[in-house]
C-alpha atoms as a PDB file:
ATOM      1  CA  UNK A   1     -16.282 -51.971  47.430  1.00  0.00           C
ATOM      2  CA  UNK A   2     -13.603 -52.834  50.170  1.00  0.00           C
ATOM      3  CA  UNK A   3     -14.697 -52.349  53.525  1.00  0.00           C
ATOM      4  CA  UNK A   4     -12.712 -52.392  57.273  1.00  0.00           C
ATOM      5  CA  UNK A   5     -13.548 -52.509  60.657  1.00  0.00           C
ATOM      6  CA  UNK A   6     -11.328 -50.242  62.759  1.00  0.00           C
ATOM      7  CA  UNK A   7     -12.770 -48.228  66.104  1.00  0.00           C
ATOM      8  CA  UNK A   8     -16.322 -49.274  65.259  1.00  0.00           C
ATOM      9  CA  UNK A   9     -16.775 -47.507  61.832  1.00  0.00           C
ATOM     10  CA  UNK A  10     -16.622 -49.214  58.745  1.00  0.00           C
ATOM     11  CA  UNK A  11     -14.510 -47.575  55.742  1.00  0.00           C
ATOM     12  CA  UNK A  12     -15.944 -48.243  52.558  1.00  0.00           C
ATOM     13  CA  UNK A  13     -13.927 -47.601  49.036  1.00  0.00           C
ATOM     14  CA  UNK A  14     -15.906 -46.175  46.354  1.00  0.00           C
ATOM     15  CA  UNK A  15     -14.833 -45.611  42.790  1.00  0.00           C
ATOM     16  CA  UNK A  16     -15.644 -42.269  41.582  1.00  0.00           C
ATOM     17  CA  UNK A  17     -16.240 -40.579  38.135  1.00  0.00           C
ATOM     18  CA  UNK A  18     -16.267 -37.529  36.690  1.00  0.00           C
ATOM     19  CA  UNK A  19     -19.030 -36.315  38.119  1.00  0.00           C
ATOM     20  CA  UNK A  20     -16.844 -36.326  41.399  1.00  0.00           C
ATOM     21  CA  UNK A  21     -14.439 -33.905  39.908  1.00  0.00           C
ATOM     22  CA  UNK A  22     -15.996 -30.890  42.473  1.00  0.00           C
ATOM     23  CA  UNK A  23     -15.065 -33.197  45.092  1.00  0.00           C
ATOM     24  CA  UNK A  24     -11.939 -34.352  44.071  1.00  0.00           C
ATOM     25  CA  UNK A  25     -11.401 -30.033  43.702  1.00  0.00           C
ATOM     26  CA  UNK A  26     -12.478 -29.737  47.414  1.00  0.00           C
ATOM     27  CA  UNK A  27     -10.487 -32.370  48.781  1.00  0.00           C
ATOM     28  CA  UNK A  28      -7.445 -31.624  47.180  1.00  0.00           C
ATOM     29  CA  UNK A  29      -7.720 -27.682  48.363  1.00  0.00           C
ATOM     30  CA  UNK A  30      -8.416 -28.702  51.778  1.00  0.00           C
ATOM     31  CA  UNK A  31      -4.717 -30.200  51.869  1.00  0.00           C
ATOM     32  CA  UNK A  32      -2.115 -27.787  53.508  1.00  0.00           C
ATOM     33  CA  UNK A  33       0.963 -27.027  52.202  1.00  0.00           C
ATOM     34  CA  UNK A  34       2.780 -29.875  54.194  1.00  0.00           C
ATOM     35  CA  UNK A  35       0.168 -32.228  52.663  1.00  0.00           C
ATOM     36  CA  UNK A  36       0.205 -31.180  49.517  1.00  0.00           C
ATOM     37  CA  UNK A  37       4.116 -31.507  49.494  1.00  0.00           C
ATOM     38  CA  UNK A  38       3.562 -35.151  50.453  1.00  0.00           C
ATOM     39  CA  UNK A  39       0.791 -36.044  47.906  1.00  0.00           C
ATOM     40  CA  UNK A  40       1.932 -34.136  45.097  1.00  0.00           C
ATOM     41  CA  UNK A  41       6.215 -34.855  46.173  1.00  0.00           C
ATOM     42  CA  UNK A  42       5.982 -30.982  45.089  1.00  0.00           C
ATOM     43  CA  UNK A  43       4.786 -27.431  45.968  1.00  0.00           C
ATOM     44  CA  UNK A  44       1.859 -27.350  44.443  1.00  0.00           C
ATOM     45  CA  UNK A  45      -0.637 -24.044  44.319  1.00  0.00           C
ATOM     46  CA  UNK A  46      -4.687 -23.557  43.838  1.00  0.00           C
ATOM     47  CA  UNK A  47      -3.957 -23.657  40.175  1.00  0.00           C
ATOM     48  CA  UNK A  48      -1.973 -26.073  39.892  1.00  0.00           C
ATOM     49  CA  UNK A  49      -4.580 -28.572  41.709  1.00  0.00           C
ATOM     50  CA  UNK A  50      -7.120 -26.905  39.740  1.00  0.00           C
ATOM     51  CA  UNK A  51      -5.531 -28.437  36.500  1.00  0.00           C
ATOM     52  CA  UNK A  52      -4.715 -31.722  37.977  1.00  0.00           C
ATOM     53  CA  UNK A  53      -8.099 -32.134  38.630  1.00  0.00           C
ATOM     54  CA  UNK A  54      -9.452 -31.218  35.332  1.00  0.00           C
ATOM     55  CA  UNK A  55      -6.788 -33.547  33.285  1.00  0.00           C
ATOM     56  CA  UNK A  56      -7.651 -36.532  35.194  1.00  0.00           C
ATOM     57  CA  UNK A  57      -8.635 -39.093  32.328  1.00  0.00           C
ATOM     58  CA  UNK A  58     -11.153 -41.030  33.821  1.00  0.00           C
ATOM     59  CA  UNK A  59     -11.436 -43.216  31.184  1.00  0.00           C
ATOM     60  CA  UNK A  60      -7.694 -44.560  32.029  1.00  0.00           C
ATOM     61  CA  UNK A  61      -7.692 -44.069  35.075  1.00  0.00           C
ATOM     62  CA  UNK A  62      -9.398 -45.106  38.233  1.00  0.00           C
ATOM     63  CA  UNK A  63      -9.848 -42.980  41.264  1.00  0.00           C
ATOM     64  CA  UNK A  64     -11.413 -44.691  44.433  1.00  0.00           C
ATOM     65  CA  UNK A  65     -12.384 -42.373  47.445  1.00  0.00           C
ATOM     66  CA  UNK A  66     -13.077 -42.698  51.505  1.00  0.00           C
ATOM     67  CA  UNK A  67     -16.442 -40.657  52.772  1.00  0.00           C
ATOM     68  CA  UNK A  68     -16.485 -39.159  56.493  1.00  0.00           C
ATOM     69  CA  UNK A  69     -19.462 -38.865  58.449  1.00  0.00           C
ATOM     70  CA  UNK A  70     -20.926 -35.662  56.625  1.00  0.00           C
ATOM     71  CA  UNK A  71     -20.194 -37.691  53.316  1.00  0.00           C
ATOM     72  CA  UNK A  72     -17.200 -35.306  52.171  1.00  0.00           C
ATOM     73  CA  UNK A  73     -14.302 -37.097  50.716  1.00  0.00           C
ATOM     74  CA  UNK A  74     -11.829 -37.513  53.726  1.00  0.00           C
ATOM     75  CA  UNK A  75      -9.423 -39.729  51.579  1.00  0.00           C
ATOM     76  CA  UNK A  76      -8.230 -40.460  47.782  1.00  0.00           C
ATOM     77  CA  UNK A  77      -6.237 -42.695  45.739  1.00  0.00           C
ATOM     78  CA  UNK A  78      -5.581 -42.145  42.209  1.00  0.00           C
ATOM     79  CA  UNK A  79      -4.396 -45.096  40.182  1.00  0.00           C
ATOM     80  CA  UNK A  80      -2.894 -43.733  36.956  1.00  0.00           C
ATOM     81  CA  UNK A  81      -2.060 -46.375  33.966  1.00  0.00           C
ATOM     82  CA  UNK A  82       1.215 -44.866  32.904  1.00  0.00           C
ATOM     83  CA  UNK A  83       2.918 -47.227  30.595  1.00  0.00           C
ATOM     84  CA  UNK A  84       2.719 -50.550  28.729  1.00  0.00           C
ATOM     85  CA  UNK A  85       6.526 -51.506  29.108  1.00  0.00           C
ATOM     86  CA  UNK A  86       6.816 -54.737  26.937  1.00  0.00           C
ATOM     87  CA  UNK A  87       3.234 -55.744  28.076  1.00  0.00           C
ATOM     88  CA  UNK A  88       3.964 -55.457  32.150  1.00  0.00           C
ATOM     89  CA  UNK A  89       1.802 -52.808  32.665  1.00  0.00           C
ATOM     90  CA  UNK A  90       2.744 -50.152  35.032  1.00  0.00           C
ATOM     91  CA  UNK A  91       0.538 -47.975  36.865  1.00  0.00           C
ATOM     92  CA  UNK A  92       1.412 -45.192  39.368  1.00  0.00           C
ATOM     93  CA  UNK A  93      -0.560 -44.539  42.866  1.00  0.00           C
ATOM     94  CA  UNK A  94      -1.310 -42.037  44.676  1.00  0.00           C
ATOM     95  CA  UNK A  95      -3.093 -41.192  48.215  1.00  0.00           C
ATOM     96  CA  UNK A  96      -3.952 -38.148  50.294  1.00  0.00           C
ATOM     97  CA  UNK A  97      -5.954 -38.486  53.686  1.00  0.00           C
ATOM     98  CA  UNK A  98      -7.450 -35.468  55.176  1.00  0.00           C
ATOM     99  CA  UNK A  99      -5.995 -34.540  58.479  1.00  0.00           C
ATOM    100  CA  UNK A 100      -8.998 -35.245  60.420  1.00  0.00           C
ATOM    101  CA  UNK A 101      -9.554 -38.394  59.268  1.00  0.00           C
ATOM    102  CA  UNK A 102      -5.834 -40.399  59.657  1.00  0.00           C
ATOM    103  CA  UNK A 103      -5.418 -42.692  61.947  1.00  0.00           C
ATOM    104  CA  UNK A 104      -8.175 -44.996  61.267  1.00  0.00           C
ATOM    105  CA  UNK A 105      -6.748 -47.125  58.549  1.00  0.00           C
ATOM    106  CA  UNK A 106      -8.159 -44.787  55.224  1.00  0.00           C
ATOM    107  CA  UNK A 107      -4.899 -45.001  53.345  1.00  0.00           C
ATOM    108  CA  UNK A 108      -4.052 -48.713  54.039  1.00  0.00           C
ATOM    109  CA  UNK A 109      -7.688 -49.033  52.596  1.00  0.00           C
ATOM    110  CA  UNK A 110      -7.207 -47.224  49.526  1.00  0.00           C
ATOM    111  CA  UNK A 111      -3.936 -49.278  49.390  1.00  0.00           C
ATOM    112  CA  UNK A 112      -5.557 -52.454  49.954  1.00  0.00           C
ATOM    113  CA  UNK A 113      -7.992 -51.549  47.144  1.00  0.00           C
ATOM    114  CA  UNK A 114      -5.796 -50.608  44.293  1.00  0.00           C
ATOM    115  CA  UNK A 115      -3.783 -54.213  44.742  1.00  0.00           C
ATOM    116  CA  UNK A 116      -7.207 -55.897  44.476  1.00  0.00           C
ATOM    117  CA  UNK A 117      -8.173 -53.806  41.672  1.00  0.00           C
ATOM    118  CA  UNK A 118      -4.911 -54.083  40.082  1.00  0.00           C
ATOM    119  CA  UNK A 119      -4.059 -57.618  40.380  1.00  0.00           C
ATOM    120  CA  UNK A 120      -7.764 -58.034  38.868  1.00  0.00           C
ATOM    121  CA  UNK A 121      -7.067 -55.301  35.637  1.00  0.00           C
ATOM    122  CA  UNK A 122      -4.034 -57.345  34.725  1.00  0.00           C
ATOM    123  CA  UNK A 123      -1.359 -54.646  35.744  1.00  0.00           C
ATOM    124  CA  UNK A 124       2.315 -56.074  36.303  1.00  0.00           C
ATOM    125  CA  UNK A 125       3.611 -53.115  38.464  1.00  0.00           C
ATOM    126  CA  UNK A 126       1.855 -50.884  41.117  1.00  0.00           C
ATOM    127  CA  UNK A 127       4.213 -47.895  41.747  1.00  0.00           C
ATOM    128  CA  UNK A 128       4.123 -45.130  44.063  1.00  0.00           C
ATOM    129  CA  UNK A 129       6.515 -42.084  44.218  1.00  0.00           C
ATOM    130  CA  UNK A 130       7.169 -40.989  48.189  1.00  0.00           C
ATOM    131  CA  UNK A 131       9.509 -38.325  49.612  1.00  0.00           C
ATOM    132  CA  UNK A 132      11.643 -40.234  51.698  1.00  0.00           C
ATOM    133  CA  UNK A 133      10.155 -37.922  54.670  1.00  0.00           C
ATOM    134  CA  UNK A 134       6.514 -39.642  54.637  1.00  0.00           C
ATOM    135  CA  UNK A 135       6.919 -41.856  56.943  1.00  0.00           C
ATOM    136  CA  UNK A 136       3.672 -42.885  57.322  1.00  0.00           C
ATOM    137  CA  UNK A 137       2.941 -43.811  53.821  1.00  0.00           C
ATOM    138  CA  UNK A 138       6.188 -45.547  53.586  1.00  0.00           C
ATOM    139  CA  UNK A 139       5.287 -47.683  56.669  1.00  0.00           C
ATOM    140  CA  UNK A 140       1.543 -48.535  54.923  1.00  0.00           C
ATOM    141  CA  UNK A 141       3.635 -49.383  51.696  1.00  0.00           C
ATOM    142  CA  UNK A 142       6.013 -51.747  53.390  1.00  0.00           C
ATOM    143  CA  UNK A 143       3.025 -53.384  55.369  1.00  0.00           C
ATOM    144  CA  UNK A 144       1.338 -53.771  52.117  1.00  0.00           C
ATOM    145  CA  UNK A 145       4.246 -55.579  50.958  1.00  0.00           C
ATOM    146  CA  UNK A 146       5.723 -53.107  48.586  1.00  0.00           C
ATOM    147  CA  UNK A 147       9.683 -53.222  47.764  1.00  0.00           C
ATOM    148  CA  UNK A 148      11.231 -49.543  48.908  1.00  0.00           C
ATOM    149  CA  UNK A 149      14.025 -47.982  46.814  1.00  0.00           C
ATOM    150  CA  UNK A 150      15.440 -44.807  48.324  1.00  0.00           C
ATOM    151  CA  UNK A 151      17.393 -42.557  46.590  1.00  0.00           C
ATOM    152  CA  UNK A 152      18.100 -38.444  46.757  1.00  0.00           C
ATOM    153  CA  UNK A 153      15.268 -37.760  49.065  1.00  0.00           C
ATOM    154  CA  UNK A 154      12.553 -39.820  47.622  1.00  0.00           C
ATOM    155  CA  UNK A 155      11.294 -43.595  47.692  1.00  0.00           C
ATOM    156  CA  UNK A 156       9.934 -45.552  45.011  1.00  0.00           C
ATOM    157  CA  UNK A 157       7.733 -47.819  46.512  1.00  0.00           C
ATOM    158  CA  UNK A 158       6.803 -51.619  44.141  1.00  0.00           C
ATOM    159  CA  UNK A 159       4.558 -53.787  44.068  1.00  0.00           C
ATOM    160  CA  UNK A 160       4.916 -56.706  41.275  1.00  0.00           C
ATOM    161  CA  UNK A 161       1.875 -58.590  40.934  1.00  0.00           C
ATOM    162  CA  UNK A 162       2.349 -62.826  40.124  1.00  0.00           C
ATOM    163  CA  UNK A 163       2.205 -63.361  37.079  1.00  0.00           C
ATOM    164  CA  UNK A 164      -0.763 -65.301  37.543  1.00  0.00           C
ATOM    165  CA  UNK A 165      -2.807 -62.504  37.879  1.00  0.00           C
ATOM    166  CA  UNK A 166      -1.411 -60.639  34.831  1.00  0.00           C
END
């Protein structure tokens, strides 16, 4: 569990599992259309969430969530092994942070989180996929020392763990 202090509340990073999944449903739903362009770099409709939700694999994947006061899930990340290219293994991130809740340092948590966790699971490549228009999560992705490749609208965002920790 990661924890921060920011404004006098601590954020805590929890892994969840399947049984989450009702959650994960809410949280995703809550997300208006603006936000759901950002997390999703798409459209994306009820159904269409609905069945993201439902194929999340979480026995390759890992998905880590922020709790607000009333213990809903104000934030997610969802760290998704994607390949095994010539044994640097890549995995793809992703975050959405409830309106209400930005501000006080959620996402750079979830961030922070899936480095440690990542640099700990052996992974050689953290990637995230941005439209070049979320400028907030491109700012926590530089911070977090991530290389930035913009092309055609969209940013891939890199982080390449030593190979130390691989």
């Amino acid at each position: 569990m990661s924890r921060s202090q920011r404004a006098g509340s601590a954020i805590s990073v929890v892994e969840l599992g399947p049984d989450a999944r009702a959650e994960l449903l809410q949280h995703f739903l809550a997300l208006d259309d603006n936000d759901r362009l950002l997390r999703f770099n798409c459209p994306v409709k009820n159904p269409t969430i609905e069945a993201y939700v439902d194929r999340i694999d979480f026995g390759r994947d890992t998905v880590f969530g922020v709790r607000g006061d009333q213990r809903e899930l104000v934030g997610v990340g969802h760290f998704a092994n994607v390949a095994d290219a010539a044994k640097a293994r890549v995995a793809e991130y992703a975050i959405s942070v409830l309106r209400g809740a930005r501000g006080r340092g959620v996402a750079t948590m979830l961030l922070a989180h899936a480095i440690a966790c990542g640099g700990q699971s052996g992974i050689g490549h953290l990637r995230m996929h941005l439209l070049s228009s979320n400028a907030a999560m491109l700012h926590i992705a530089g911070k977090a020392g991530m290389r930035l490749v913009h092309a055609c609208g969209e940013t891939q965002a890199c982080f390449e763990f030593p190979r130390i920790l691989r």
